[in-house]
Protein backbone atom coordinates (compact mmCIF):
# COMPACT_ATOMS: atom_id res chain seq x y z
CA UNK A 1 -38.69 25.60 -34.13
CA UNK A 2 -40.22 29.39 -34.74
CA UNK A 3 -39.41 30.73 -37.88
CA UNK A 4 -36.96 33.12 -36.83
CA UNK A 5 -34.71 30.16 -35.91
CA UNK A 6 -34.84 28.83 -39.05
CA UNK A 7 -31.61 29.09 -41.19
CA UNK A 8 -30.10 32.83 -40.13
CA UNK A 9 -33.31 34.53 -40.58
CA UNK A 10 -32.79 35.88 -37.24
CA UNK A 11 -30.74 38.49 -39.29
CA UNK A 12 -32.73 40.41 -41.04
CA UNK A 13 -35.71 40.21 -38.20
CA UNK A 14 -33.17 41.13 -35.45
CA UNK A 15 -31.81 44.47 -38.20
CA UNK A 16 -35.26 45.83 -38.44
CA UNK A 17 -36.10 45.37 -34.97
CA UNK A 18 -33.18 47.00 -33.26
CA UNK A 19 -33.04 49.99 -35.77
CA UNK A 20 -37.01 50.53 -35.53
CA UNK A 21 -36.13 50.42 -31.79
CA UNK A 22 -33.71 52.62 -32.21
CA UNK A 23 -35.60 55.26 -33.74
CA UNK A 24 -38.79 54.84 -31.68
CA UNK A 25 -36.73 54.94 -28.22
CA UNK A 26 -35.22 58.20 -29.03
CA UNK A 27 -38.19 59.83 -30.46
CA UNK A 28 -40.04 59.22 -27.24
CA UNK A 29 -37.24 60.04 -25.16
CA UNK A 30 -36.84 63.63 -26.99
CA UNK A 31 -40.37 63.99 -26.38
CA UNK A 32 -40.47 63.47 -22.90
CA UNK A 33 -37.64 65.84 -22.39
CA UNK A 34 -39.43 68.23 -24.63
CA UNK A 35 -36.56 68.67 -27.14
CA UNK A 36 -38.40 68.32 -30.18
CA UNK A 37 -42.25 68.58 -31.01
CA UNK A 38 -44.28 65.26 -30.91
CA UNK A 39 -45.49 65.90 -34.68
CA UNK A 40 -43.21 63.79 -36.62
CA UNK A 41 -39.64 65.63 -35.95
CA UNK A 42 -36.96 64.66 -37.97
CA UNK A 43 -34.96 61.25 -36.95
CA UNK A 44 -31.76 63.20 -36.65
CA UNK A 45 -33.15 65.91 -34.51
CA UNK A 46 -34.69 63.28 -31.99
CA UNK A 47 -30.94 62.04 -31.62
CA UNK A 48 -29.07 65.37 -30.80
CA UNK A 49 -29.16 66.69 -27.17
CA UNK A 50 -28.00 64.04 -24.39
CA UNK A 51 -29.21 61.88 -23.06
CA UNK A 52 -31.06 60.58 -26.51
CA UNK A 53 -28.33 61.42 -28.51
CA UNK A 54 -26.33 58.92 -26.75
CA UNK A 55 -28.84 56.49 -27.50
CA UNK A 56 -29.51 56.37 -30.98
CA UNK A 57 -25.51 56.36 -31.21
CA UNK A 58 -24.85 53.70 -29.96
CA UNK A 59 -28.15 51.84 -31.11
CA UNK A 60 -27.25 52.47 -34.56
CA UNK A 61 -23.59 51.94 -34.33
CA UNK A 62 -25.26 48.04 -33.59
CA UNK A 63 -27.93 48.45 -36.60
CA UNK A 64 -24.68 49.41 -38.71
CA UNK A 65 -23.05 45.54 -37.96
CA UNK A 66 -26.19 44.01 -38.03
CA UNK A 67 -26.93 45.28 -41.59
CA UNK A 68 -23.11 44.65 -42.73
CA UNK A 69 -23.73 40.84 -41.30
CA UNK A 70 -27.14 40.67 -43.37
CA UNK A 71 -25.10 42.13 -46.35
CA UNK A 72 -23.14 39.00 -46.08
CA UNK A 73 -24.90 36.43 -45.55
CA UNK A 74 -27.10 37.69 -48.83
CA UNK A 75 -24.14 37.62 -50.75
CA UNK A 76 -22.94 34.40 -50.04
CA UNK A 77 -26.37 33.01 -50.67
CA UNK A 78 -26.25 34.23 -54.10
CA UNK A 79 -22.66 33.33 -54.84
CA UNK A 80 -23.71 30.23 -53.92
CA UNK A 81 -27.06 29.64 -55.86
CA UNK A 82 -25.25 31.13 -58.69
CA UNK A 83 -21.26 29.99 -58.82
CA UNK A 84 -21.42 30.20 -63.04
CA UNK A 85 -23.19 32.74 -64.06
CA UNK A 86 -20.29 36.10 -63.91
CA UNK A 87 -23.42 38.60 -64.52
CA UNK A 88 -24.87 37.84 -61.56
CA UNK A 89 -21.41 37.41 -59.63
CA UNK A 90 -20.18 40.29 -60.52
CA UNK A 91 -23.79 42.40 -59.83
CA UNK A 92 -23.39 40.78 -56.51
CA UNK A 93 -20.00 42.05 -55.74
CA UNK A 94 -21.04 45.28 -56.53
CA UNK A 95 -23.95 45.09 -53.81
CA UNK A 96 -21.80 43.95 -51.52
CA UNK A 97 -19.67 46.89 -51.61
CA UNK A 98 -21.88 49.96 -52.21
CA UNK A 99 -24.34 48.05 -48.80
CA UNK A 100 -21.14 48.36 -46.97
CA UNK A 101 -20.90 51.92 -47.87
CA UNK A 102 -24.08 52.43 -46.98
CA UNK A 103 -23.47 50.61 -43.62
CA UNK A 104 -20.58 53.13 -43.50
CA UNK A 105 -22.73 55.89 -43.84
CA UNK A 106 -25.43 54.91 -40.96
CA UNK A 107 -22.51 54.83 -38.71
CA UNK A 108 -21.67 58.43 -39.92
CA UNK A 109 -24.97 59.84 -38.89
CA UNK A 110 -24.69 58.10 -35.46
CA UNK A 111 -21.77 59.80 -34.42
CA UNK A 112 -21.53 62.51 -36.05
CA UNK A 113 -24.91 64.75 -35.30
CA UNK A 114 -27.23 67.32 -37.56
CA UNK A 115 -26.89 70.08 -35.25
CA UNK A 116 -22.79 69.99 -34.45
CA UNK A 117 -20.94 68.92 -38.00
CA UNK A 118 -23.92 69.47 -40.58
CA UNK A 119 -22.25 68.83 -43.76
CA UNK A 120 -20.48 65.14 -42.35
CA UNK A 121 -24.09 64.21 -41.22
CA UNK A 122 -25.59 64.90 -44.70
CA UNK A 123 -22.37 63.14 -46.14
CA UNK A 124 -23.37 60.04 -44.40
CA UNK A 125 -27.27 60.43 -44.97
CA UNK A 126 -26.28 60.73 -49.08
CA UNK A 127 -24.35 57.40 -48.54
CA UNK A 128 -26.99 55.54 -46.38
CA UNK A 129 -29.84 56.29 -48.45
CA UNK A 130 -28.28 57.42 -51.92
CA UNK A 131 -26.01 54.33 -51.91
CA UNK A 132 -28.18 52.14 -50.06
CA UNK A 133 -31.05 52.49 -52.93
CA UNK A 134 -28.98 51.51 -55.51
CA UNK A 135 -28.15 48.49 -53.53
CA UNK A 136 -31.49 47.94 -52.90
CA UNK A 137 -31.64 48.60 -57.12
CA UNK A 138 -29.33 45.88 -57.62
CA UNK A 139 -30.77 43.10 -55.01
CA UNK A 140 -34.12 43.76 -56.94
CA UNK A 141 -32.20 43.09 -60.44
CA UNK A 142 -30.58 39.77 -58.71
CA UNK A 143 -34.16 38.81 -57.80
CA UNK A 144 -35.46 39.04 -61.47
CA UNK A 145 -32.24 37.58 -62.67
CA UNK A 146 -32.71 34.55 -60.52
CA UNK A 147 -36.33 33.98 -61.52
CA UNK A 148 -38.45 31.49 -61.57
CA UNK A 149 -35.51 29.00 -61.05
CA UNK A 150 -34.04 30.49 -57.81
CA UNK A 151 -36.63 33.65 -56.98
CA UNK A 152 -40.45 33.46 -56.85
CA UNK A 153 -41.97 36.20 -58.93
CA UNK A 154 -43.29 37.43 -55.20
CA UNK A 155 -40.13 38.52 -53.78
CA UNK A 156 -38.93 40.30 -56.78
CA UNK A 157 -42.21 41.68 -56.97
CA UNK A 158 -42.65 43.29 -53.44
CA UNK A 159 -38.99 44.12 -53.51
CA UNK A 160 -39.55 46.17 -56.95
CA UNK A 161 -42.28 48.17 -55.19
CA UNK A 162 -39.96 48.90 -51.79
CA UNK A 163 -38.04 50.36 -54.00
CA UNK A 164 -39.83 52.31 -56.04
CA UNK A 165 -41.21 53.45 -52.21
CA UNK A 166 -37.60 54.33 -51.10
CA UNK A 167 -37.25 56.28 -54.30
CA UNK A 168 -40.20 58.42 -53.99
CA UNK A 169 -39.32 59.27 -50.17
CA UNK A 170 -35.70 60.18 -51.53
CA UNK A 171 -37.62 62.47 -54.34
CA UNK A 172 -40.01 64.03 -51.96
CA UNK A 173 -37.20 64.64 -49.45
CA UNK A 174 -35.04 66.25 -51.87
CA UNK A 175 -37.17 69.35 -53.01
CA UNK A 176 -38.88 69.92 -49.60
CA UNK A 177 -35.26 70.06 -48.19
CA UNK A 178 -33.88 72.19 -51.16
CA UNK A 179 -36.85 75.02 -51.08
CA UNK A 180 -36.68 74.92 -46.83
CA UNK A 181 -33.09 75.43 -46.59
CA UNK A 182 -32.96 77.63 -49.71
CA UNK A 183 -33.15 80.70 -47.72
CA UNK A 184 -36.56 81.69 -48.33
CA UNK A 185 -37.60 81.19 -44.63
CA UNK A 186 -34.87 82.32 -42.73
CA UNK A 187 -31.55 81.33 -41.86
CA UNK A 188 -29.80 78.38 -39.13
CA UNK A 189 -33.28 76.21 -39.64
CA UNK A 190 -30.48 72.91 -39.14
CA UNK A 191 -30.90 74.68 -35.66
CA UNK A 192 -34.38 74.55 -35.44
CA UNK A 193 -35.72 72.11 -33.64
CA UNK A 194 -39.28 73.33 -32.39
CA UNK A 195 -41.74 74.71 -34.85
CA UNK A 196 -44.99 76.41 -35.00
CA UNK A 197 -47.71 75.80 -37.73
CA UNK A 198 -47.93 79.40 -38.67
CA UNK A 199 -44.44 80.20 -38.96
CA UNK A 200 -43.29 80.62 -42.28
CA UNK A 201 -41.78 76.79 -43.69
CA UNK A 202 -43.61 74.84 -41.71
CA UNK A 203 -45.30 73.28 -44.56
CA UNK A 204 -41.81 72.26 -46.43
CA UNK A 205 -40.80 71.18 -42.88
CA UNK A 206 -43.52 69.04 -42.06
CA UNK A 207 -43.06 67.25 -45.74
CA UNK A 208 -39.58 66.69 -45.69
CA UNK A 209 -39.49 64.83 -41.71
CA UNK A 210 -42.39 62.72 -43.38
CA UNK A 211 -40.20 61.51 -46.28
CA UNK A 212 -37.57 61.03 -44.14
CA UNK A 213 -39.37 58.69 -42.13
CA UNK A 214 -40.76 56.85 -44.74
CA UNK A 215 -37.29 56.51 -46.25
CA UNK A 216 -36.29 55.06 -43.16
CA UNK A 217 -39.36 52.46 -43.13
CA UNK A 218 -38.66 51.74 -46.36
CA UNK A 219 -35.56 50.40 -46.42
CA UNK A 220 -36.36 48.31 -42.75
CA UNK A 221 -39.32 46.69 -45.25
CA UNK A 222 -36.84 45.35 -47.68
CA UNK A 223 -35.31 43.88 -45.42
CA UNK A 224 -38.12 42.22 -44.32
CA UNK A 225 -38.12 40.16 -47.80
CA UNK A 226 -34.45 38.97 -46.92
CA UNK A 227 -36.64 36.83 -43.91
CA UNK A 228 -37.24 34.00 -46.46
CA UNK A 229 -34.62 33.51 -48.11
CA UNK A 230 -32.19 33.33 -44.74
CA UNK A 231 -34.78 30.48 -43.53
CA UNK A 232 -32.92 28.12 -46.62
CA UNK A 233 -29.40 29.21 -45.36
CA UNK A 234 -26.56 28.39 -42.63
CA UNK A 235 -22.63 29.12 -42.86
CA UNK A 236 -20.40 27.76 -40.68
CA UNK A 237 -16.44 28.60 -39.97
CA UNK A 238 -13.77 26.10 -41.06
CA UNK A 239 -10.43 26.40 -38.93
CA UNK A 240 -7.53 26.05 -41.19
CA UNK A 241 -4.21 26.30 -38.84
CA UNK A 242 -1.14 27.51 -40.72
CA UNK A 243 1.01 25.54 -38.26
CA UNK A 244 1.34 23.37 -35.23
CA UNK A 245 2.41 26.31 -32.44
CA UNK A 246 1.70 29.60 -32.57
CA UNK A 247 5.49 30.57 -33.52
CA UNK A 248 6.26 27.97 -36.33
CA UNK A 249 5.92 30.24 -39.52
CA UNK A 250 3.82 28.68 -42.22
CA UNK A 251 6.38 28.01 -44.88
CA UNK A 252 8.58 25.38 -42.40
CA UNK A 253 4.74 23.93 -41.87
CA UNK A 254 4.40 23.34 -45.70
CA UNK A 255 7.88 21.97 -45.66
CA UNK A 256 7.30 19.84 -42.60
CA UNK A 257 4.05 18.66 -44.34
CA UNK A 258 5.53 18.22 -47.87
CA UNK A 259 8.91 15.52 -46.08
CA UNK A 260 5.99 13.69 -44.42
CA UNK A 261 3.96 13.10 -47.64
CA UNK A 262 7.39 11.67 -49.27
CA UNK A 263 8.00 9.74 -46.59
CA UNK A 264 4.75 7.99 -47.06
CA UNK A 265 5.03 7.65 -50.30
CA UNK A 266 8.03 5.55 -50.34
């Protein structure tokens, strides 16, 4: 058995795959088309004139269930490892739900693109990197909580320092945006998507599509430490019919069930 059949580590391995891929195959398809420059363009410009556009859509519309699925698996796993302990339950719910938002958000830059409804696209880049650090925060806390019992000191370790990674790209991302779109070099730069290195803002530019790809990297590497973990794990479904035909209704079941269990018993 190869290691990505073990347990559902196929999971994480198949999340950072397709949404590297999906990045990667639209970059090089806007580049062959010659709709952005090859020096490091931002992700969201590589995915705004057809055909790429429809591309990373629908690539990342995948990425989005493949990270929700990941989402859950991890917090079943820790549920699991940790039924009595309600600080780490209830830290767990809470990463649950803000990775699902930022799930939520990844499918609101897929569909909705830079260049046509600005503001919804930076609403969903706040929620899938904003939101998705503090998750990232929080599955970092879990892993120190859970050490040396249920966490090696390595995985909390290397998760600590992806996200101290993802935080820096968010920093540096931040200000180069702010002073490039602050009006300093001109107005309708979302427009932009070809530049030349002695225009004015190229600099700012060139920083901020940098941070934004390491951002992106950043959070595919966390993932990456899920890899382990999933190897220990398997869920199954359990079929629980709520009566015998599909037009009984569920309280003459219960009745039905409850007659035959005093028939028994006498």
């Amino acid at each position: 058995m190869w290691w990505f059949q073990q347990g559902l580590s196929f999971l994480p391995v198949a999340l950072v795959v397709w949404s590297a891929a999906s990045f990667v195959f639209s970059y090089i398809t806007a580049i062959v088309l010659h709709h952005v420059d090859p020096l490091v363009p931002y992700i969201s410009d590589t995915g705004t004139i057809p055909p790429e556009r429809c591309l990373f859509g629908i690539m990342l519309n995948v990425s989005t269930f493949l990270g929700m699925a990941t989402m859950y698996v991890r917090y079943k796993q820790v549920s699991a490892l940790s039924p009595e302990k309600p600080k780490i339950l209830k830290l767990n719910k809470l990463g649950l739900m803000l990775g699902w938002m930022s799930c939520f958000g990844l499918c609101i830059i897929a569909n909705f693109q830079k260049c046509v409804l600005y503001y919804i696209h930076v609403l969903g880049a706040c929620l899938t990197f904003g939101v998705g650090s503090i998750y990232m925060l929080i599955q970092t806390i879990l892993s120190y909580l859970m050490q040396p019992e249920l966490h090696s000191k390595d995985i909390f370790w290397a998760r600590l320092a992806v996200f101290l990674w993802s935080c820096s790209s968010i920093l540096s991302m931040f200000v180069s945006s702010v002073v490039l779109y602050s009006g300093l070099y001109g107005q309708n730069l979302v427009q932009k998507l070809h530049w030349e290195p002695q225009e004015r803002g190229y600099t700012p530019h060139i920083i901020s599509t940098i941070s934004e790809w390491s951002l992106a990297f950043s959070f595919l590497s966390f993932f990456l430490t899920y890899i382990r973990d999933f190897q220990k794990i398997s869920l199954r479904a359990m079929v629980s019919l709520q009566g015998k035909t599909l037009h009984e209704s569920p309280q003459s079941f219960r009745a039905e069930e409850e007659a035959l269990f005093i028939a028994g018993s006498i």
